[in-house]
N, C-alpha and C. Protein backbone atom coordinates (compact mmCIF):
# COMPACT_ATOMS: atom_id res chain seq x y z
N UNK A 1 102.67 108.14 91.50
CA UNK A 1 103.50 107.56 92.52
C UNK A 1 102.66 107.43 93.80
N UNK A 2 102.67 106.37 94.54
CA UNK A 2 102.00 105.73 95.86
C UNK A 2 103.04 105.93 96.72
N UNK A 3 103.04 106.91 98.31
CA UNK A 3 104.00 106.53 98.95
C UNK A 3 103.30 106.67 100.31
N UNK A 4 104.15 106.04 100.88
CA UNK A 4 103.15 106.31 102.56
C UNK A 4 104.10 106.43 103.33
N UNK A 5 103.76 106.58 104.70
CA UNK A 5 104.26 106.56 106.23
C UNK A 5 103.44 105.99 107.11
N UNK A 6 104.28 105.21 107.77
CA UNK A 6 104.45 104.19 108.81
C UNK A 6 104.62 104.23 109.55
N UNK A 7 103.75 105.36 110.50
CA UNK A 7 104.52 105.14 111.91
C UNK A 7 103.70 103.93 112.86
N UNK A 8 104.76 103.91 114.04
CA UNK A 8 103.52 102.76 115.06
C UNK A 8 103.91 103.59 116.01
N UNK A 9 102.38 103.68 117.00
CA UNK A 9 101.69 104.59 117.67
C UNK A 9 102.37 103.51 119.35
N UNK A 10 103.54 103.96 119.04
CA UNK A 10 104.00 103.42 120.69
C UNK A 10 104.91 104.91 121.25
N UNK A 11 104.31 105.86 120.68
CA UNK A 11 105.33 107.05 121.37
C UNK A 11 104.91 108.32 120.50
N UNK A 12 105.37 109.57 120.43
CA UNK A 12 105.08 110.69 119.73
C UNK A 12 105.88 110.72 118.60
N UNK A 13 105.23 111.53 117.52
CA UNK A 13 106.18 111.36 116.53
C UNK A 13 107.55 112.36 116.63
N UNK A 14 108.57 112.11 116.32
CA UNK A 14 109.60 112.63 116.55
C UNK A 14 110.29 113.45 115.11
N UNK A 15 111.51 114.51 115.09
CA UNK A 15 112.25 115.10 114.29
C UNK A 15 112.15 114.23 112.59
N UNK A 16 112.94 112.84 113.01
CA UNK A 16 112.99 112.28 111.78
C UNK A 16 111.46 111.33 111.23
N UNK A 17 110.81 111.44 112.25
CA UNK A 17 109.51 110.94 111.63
C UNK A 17 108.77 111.76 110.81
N UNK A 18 108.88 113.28 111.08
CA UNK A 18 108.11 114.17 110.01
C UNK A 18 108.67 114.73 109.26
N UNK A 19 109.99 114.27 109.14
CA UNK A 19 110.91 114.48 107.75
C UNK A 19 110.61 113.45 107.07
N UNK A 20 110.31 112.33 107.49
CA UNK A 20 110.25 110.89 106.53
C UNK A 20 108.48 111.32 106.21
N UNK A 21 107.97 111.67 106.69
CA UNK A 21 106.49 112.10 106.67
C UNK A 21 106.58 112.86 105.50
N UNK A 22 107.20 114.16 105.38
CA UNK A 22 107.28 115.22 104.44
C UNK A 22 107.47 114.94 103.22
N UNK A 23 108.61 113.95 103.59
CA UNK A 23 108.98 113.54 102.08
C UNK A 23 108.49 112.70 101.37
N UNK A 24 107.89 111.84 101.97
CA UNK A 24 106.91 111.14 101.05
C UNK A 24 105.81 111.53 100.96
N UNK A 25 104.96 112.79 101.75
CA UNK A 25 103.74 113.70 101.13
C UNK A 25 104.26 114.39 99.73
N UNK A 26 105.33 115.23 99.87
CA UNK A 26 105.72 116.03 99.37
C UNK A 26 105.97 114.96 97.73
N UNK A 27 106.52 114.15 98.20
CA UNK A 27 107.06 113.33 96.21
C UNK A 27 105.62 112.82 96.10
N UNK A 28 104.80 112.30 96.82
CA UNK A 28 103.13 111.95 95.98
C UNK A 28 102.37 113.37 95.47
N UNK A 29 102.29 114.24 96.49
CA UNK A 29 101.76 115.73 96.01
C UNK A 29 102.45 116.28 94.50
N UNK A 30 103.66 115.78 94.54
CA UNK A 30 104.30 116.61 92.94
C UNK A 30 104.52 115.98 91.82
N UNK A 31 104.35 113.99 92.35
CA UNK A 31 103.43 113.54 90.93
C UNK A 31 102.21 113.31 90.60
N UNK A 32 101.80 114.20 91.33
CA UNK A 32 100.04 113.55 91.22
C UNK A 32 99.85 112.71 91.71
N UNK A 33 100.10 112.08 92.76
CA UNK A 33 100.11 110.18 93.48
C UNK A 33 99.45 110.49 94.61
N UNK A 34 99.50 109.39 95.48
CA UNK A 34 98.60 109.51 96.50
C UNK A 34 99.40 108.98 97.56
N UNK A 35 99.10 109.43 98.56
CA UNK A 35 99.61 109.73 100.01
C UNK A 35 99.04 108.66 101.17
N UNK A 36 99.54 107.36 101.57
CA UNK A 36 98.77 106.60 102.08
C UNK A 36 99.17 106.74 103.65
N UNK A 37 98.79 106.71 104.56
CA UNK A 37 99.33 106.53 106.08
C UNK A 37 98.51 105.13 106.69
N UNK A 38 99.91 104.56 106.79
CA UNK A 38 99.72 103.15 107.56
C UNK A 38 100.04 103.22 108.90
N UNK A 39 99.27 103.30 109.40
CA UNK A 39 99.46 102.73 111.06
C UNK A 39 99.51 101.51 111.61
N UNK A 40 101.08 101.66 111.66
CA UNK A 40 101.70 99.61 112.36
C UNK A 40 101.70 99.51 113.89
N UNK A 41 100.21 99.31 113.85
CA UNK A 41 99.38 98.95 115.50
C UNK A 41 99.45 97.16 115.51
N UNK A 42 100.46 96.79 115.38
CA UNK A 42 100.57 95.04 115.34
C UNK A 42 101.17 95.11 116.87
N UNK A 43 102.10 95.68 117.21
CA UNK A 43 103.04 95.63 118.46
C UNK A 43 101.47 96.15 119.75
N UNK A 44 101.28 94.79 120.02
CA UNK A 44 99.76 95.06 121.44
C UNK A 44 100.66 95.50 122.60
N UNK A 45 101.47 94.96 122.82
CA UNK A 45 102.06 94.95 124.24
C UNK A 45 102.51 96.87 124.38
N UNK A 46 102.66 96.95 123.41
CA UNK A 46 103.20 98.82 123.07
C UNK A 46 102.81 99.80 122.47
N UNK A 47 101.34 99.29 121.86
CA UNK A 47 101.05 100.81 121.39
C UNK A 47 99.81 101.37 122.39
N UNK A 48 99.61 102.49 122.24
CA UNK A 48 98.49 102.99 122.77
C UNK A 48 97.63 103.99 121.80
N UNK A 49 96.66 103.88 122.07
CA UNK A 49 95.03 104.76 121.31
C UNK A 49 96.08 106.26 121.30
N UNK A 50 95.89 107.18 122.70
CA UNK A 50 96.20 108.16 122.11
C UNK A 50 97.15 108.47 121.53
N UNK A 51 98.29 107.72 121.59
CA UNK A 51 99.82 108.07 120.29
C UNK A 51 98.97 107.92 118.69
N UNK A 52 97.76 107.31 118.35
CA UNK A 52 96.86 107.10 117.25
C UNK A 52 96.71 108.31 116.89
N UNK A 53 95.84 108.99 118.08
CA UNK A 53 95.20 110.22 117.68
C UNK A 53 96.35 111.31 117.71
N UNK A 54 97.53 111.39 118.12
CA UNK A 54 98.56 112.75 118.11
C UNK A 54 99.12 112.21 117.17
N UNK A 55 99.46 110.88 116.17
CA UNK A 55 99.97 111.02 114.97
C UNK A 55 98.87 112.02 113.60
N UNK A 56 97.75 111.57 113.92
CA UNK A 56 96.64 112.37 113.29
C UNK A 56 97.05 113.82 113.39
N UNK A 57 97.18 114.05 114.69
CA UNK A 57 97.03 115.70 114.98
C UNK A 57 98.73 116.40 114.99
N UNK A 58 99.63 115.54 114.99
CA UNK A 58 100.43 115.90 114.22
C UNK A 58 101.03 116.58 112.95
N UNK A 59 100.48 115.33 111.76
CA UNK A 59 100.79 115.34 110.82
C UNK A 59 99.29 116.66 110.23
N UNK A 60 98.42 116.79 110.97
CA UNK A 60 97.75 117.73 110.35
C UNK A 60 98.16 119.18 110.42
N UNK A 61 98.86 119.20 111.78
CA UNK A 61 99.54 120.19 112.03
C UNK A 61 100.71 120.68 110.94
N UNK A 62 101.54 119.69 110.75
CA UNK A 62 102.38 120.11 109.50
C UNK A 62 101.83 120.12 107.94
N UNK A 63 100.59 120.31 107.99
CA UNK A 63 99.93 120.43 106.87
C UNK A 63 99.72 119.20 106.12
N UNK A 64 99.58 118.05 106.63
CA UNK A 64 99.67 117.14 106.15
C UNK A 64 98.46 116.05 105.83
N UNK A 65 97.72 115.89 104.87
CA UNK A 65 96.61 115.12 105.01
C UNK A 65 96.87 113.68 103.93
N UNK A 66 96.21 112.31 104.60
CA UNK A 66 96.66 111.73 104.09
C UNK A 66 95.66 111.16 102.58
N UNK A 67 95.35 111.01 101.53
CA UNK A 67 94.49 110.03 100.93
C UNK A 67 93.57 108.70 101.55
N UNK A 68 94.36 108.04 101.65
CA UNK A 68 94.06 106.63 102.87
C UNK A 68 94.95 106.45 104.03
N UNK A 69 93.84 105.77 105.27
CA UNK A 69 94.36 105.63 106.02
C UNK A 69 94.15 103.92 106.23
N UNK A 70 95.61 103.38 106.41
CA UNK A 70 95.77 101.94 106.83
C UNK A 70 95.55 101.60 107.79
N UNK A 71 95.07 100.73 108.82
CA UNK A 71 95.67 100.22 110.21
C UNK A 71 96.03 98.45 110.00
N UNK A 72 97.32 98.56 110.08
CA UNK A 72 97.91 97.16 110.21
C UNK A 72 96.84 95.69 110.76
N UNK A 73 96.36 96.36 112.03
CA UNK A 73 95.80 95.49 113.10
C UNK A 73 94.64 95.02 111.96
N UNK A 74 93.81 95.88 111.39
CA UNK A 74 92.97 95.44 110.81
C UNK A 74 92.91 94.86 109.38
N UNK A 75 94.29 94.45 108.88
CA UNK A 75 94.46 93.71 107.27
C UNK A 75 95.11 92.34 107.79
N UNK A 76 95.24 91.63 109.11
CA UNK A 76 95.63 90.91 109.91
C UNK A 76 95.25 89.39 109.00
N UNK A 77 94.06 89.12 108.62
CA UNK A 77 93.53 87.99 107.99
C UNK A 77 94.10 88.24 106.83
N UNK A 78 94.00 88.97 105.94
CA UNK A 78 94.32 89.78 104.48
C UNK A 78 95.60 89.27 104.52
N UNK A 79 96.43 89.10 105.60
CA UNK A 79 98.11 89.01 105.44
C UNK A 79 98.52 87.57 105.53
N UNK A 80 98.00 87.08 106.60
CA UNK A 80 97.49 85.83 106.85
C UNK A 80 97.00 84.77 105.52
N UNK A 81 96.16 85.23 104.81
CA UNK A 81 95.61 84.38 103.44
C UNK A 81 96.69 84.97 102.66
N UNK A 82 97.52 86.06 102.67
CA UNK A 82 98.68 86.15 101.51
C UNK A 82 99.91 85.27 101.69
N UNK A 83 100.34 85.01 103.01
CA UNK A 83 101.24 83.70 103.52
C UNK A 83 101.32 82.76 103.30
N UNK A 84 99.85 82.22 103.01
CA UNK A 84 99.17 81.36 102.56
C UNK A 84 99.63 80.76 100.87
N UNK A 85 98.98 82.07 100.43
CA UNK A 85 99.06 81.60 98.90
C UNK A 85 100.44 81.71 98.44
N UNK A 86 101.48 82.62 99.20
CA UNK A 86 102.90 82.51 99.12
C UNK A 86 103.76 81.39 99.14
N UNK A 87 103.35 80.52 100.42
CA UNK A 87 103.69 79.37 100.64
C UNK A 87 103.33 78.69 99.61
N UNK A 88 101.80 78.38 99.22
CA UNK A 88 101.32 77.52 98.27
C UNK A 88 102.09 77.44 97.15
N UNK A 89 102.72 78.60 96.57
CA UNK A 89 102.97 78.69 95.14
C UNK A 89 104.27 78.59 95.45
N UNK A 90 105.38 78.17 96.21
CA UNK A 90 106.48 78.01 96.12
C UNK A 90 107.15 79.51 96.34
N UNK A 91 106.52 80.56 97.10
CA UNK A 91 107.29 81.66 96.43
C UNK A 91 108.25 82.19 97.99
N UNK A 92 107.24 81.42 99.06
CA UNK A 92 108.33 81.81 100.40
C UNK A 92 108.68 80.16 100.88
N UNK A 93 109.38 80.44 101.84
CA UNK A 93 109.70 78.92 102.80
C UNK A 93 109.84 79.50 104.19
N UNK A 94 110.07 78.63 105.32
CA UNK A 94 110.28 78.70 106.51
C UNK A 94 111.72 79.01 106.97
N UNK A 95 112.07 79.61 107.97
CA UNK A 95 113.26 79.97 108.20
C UNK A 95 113.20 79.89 109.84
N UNK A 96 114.37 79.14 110.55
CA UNK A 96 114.36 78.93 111.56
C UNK A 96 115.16 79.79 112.51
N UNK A 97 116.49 80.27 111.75
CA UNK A 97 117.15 80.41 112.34
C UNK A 97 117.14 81.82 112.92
N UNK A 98 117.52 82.46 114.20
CA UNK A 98 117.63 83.60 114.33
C UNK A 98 118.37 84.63 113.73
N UNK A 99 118.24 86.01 113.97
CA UNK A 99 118.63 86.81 113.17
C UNK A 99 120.59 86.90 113.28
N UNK A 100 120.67 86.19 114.30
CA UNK A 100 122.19 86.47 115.08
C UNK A 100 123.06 85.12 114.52
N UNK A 101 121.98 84.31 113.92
CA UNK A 101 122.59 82.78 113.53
C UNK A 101 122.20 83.38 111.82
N UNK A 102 121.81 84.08 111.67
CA UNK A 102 121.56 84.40 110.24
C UNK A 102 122.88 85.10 109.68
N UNK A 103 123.20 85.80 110.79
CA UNK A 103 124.52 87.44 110.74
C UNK A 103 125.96 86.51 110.83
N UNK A 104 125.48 85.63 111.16
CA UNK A 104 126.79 85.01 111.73
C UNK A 104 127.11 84.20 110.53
N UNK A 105 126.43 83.49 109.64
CA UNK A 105 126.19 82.91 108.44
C UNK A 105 126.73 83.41 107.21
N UNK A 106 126.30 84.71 107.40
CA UNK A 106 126.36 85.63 106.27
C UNK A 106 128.08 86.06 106.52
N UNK A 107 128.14 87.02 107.67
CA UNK A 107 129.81 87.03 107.73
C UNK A 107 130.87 86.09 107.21
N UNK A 108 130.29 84.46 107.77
CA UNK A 108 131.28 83.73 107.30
C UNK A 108 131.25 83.34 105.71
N UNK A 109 130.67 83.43 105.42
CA UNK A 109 130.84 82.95 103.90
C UNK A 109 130.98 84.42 103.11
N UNK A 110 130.94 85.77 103.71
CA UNK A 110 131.54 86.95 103.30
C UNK A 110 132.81 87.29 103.00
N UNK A 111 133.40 85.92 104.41
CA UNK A 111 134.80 86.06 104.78
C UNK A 111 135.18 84.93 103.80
N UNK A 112 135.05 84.26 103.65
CA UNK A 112 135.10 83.16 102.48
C UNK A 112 135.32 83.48 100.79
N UNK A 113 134.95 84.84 100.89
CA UNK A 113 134.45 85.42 99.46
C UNK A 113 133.41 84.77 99.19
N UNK A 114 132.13 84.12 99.45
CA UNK A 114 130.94 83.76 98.57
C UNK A 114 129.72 84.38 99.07
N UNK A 115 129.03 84.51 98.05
CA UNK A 115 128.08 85.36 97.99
C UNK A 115 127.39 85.08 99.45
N UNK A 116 126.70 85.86 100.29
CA UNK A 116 125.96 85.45 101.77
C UNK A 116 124.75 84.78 101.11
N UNK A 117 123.90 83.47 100.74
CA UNK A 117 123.28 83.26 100.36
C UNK A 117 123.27 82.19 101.34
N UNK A 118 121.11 82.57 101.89
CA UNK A 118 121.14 81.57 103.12
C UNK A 118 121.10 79.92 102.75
N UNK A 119 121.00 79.24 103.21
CA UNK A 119 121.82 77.68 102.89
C UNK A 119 120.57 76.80 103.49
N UNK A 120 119.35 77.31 103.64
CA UNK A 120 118.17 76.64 104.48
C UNK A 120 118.90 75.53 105.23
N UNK A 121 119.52 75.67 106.34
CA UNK A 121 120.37 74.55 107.26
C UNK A 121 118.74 74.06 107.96
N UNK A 122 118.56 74.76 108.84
CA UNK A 122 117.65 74.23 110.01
C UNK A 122 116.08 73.94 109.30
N UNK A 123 115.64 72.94 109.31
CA UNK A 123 114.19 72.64 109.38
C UNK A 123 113.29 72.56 110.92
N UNK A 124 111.97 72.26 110.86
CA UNK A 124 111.31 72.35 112.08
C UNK A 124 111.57 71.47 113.04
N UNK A 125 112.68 70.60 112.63
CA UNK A 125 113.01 69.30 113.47
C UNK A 125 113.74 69.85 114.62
N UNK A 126 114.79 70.62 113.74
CA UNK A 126 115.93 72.04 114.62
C UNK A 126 115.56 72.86 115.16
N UNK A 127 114.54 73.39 115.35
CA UNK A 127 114.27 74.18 116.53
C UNK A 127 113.07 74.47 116.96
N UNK A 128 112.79 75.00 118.14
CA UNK A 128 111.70 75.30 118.90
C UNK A 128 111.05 76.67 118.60
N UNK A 129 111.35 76.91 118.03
CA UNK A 129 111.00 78.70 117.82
C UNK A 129 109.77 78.28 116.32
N UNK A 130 109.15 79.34 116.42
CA UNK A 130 108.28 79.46 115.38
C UNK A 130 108.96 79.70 114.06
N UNK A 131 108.66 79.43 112.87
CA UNK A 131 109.54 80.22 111.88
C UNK A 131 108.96 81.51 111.44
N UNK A 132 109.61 82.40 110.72
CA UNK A 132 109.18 83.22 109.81
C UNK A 132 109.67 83.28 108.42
N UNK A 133 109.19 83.79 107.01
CA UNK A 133 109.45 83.58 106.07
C UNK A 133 110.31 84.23 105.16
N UNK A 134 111.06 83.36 104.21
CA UNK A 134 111.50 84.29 103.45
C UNK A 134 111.35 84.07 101.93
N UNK A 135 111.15 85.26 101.10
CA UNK A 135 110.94 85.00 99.96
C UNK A 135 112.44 83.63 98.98
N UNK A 136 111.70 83.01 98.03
CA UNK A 136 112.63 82.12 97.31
C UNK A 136 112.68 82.60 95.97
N UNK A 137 114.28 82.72 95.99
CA UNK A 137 114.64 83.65 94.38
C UNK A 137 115.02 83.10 93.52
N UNK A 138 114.56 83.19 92.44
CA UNK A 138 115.35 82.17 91.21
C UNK A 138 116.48 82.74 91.10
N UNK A 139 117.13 82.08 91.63
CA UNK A 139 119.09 82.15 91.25
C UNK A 139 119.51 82.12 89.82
N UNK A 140 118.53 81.51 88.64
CA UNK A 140 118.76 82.23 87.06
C UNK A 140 118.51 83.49 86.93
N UNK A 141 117.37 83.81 88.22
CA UNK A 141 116.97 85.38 87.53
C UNK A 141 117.65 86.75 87.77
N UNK A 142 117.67 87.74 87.34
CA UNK A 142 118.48 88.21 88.09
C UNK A 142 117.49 89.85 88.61
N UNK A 143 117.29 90.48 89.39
CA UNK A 143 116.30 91.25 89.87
C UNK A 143 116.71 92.14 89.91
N UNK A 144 116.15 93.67 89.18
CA UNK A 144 116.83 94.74 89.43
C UNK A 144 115.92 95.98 89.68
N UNK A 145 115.93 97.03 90.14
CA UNK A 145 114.99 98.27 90.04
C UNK A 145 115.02 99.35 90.19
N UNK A 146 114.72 100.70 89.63
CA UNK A 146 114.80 101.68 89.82
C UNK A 146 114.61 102.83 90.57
N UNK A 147 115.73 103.16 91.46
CA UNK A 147 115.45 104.17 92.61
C UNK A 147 115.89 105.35 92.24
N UNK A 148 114.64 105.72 92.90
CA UNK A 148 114.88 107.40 92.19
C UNK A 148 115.75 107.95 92.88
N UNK A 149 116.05 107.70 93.76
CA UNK A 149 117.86 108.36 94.27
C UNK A 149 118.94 107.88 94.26
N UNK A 150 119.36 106.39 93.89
CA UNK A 150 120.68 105.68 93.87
C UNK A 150 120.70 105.29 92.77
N UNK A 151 119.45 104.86 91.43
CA UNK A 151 119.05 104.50 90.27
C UNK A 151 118.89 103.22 90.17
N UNK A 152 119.86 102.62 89.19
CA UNK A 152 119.45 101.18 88.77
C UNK A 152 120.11 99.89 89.70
């Protein structure tokens, strides 16, 4: 089992950060898996160097060492050429709308009884905002998976 933690270095780590820390050391340590720590240094305007180094000295403090260490900032191209080939292959599209025109979408056709399934309304013609992506699901398929605490 592969599990990691994620913190981003815009503040100290807090109560529920080294419970979420623990527990995913703790389930890689007892299957034999490995322990990854990603640091989501994407947010420039908010993180700072030393919240970097007291997540380090943190988590060492609670006995915690990681296998690998990630930094977001630096897989930046890596994510970039995966967008890429996502797009290429049909597997994401563009999405315009905000998250509040998304919520609002979903409610109503909740209230409707039909499934919240987004309706790609807006193209780049519709708005000024950049898009971001979302994966495209085959509606024959049907997707399912196994969590080790809620199950199938």
């Amino acid at each position: 089992m592969i599990t990691r933690f994620a913190p981003s270095p815009t503040g100290l780590i807090h109560l529920g950060n080294a419970r979420t820390a623990l527990i995913a050391y703790f389930a890689a340590r007892s299957s034999g898996g490995k322990f990854i720590l990603r640091i989501d240094d994407t947010d420039v305007t908010r993180i700072k160097s030393e919240y970097v180094d007291k997540i380090f000295t943190d988590l060492s403090w609670l006995g915690i060492k990681e296998d690998l260490c990630i930094k977001q900032s630096e897989r930046c191209e890596l994510y970039a050429n995966a967008v890429v080939r996502l797009e290429e292959s049909g597997r994401i599209y563009p999405c315009y709308e905000s998250p509040e025109e998304l919520e609002i979408e979903r409610r109503a056709l909740l209230a409707r009884g039909l499934p919240p399934v987004y309706r790609k309304k807006s193209g780049p013609q519709h708005s000024t905002r950049p898009p971001y992506y979302r994966f495209e699901l085959d509606p024959e398929r049907v997707v399912t998976w196994e969590d080790k605490l809620r199950g199938k």
